[in-house]
N, C-alpha and C. Protein backbone atom coordinates (compact mmCIF):
# COMPACT_ATOMS: atom_id res chain seq x y z
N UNK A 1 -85.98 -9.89 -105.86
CA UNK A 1 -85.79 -8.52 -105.40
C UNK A 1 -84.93 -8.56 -104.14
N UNK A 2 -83.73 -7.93 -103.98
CA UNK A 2 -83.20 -7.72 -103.15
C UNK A 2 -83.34 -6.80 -101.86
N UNK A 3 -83.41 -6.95 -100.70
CA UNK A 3 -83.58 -5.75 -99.88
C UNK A 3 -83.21 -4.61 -100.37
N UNK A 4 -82.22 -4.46 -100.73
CA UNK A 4 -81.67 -2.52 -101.10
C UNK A 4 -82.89 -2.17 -101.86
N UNK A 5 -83.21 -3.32 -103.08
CA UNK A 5 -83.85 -2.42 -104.03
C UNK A 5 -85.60 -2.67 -103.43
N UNK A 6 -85.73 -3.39 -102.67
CA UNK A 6 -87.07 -3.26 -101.52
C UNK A 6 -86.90 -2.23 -101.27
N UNK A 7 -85.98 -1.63 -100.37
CA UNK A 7 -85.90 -0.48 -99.57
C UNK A 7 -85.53 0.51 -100.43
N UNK A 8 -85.50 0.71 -101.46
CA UNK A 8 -85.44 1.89 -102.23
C UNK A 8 -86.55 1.81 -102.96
N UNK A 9 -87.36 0.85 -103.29
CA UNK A 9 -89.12 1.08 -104.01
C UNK A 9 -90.01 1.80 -103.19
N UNK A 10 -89.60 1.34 -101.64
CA UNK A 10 -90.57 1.71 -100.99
C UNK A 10 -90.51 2.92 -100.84
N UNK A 11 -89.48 3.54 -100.22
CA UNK A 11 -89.20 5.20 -100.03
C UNK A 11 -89.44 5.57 -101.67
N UNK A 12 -89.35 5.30 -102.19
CA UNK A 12 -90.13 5.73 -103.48
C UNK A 12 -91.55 6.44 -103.56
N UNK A 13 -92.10 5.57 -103.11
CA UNK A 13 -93.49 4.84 -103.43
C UNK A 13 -93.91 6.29 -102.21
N UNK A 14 -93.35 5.95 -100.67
CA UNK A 14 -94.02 6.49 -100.05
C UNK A 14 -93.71 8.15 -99.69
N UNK A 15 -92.20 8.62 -100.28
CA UNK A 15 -92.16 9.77 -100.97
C UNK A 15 -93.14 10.28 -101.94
N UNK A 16 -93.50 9.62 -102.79
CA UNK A 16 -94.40 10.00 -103.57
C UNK A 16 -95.68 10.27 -103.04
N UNK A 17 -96.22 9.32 -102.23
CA UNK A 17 -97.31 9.64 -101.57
C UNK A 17 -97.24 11.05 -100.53
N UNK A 18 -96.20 10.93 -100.10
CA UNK A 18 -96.24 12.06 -99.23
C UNK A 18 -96.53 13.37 -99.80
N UNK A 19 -95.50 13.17 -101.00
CA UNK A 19 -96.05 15.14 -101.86
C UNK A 19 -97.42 15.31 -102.10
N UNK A 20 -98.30 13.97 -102.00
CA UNK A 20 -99.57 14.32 -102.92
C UNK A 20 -100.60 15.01 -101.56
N UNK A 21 -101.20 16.20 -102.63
CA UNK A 21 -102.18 16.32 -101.11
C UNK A 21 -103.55 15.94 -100.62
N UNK A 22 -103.49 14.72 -99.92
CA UNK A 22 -104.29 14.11 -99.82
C UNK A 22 -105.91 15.10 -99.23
N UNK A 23 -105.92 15.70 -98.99
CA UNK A 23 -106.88 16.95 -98.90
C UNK A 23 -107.84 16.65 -100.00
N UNK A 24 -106.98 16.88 -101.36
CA UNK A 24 -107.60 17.20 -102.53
C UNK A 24 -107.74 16.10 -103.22
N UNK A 25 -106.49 14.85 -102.92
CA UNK A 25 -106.65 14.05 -103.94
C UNK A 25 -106.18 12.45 -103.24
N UNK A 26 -107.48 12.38 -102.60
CA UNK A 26 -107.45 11.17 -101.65
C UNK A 26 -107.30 9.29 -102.09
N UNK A 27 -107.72 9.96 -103.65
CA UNK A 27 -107.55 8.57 -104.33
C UNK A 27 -106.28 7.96 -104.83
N UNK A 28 -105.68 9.47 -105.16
CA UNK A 28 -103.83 8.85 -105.60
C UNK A 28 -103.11 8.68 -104.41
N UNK A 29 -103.38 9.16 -103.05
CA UNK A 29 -103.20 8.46 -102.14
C UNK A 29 -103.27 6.92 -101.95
N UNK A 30 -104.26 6.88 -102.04
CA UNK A 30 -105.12 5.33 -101.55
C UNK A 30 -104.41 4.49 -102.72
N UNK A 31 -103.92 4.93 -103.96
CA UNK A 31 -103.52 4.16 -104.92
C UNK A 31 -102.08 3.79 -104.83
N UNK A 32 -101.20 5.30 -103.63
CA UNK A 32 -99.75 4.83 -103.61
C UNK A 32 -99.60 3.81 -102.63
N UNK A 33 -101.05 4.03 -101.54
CA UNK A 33 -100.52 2.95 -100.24
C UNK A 33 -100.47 1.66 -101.06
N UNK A 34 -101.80 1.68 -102.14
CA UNK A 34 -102.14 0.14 -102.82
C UNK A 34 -100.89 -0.18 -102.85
N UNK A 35 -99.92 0.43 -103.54
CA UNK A 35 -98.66 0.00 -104.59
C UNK A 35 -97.73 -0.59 -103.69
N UNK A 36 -97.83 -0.02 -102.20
CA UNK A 36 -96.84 -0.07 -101.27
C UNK A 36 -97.76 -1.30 -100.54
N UNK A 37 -98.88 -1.61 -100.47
CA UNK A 37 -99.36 -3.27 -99.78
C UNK A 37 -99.07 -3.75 -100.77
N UNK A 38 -98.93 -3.98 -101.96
CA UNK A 38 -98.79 -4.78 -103.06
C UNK A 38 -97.12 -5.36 -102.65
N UNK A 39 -96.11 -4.12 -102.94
CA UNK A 39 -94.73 -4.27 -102.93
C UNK A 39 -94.66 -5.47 -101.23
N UNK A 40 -95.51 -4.61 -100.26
CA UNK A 40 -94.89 -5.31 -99.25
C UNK A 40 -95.24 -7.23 -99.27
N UNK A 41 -96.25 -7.49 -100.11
CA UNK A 41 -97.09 -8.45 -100.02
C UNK A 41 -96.23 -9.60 -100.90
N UNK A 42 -95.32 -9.15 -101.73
CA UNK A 42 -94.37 -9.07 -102.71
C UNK A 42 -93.33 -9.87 -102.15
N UNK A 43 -92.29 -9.18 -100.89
CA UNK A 43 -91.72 -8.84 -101.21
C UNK A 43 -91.42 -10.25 -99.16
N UNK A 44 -92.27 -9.49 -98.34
CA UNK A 44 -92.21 -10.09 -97.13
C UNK A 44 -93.54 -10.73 -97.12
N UNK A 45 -93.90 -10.70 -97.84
CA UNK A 45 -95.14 -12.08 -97.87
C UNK A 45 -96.45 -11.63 -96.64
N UNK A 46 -96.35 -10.44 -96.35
CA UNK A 46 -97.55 -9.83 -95.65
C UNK A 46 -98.99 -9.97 -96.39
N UNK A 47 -100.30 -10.31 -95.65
CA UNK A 47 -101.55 -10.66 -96.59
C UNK A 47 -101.93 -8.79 -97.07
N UNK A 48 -101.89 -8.92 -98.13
CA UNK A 48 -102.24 -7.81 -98.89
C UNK A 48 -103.83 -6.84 -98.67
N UNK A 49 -104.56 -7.74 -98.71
CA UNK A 49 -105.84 -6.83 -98.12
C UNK A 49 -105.63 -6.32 -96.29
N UNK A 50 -104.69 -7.14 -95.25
CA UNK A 50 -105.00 -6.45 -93.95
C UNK A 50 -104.09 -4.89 -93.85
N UNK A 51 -103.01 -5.64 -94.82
CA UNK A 51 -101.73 -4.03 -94.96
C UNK A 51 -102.23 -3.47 -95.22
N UNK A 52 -102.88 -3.40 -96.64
CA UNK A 52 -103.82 -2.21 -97.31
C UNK A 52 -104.34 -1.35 -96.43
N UNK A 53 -105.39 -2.24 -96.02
CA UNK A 53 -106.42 -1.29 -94.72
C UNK A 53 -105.48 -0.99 -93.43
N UNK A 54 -104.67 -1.30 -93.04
CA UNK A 54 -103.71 -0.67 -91.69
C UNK A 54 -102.73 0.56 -92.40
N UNK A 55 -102.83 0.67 -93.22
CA UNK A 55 -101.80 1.51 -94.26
C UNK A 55 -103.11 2.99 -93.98
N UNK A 56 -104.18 2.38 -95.06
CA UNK A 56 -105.37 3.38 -94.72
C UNK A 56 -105.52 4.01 -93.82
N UNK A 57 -105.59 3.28 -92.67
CA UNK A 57 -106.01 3.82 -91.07
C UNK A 57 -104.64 4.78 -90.41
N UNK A 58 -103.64 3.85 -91.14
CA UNK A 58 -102.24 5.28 -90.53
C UNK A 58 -102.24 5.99 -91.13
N UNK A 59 -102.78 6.31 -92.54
CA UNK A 59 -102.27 7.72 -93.40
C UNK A 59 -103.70 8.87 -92.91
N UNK A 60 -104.92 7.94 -93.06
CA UNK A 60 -106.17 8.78 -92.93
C UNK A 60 -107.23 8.86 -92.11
N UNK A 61 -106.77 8.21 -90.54
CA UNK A 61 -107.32 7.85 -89.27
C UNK A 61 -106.15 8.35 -88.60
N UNK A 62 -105.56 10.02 -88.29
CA UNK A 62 -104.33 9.27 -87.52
C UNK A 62 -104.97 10.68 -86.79
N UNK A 63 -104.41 10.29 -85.75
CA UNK A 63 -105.01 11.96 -84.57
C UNK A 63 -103.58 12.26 -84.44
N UNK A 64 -103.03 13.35 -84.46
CA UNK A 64 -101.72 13.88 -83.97
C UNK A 64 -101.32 14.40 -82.54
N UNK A 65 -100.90 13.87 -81.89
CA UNK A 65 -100.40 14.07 -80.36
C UNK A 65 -99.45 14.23 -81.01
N UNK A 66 -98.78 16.00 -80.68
CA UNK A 66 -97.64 16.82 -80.78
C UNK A 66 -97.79 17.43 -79.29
């Protein structure tokens, strides 16, 4: 896998996640981050279970300072 097409799975992946509304449907969430610790685990050799859960904690632990 080449970077470009790294960097075009991922904005994929995490476009996709973004439309979904996690409100309602917290599991196809949790299933796009999976796809995206998987890809990264893949791809830059990151350990797949700590991404997972730091992925978790930024999408659904995050306090917003605006």
């Amino acid at each position: 896998m080449t970077e470009k097409e790294y960097t075009e799975r991922r904005a994929a992946l995490v476009g996709q996640a973004k439309k979904i509304n996690k409100k309602f449907f917290p599991r196809c969430v949790k299933a796009k981050l999976r796809q995206i610790a998987r890809l990264e685990n893949e791809y830059r050799g990151i350990d797949y279970e700590t991404r997972k859960n730091e992925l978790y904690n930024e999408w659904f632990n995050k306090t917003d300072k605006q």
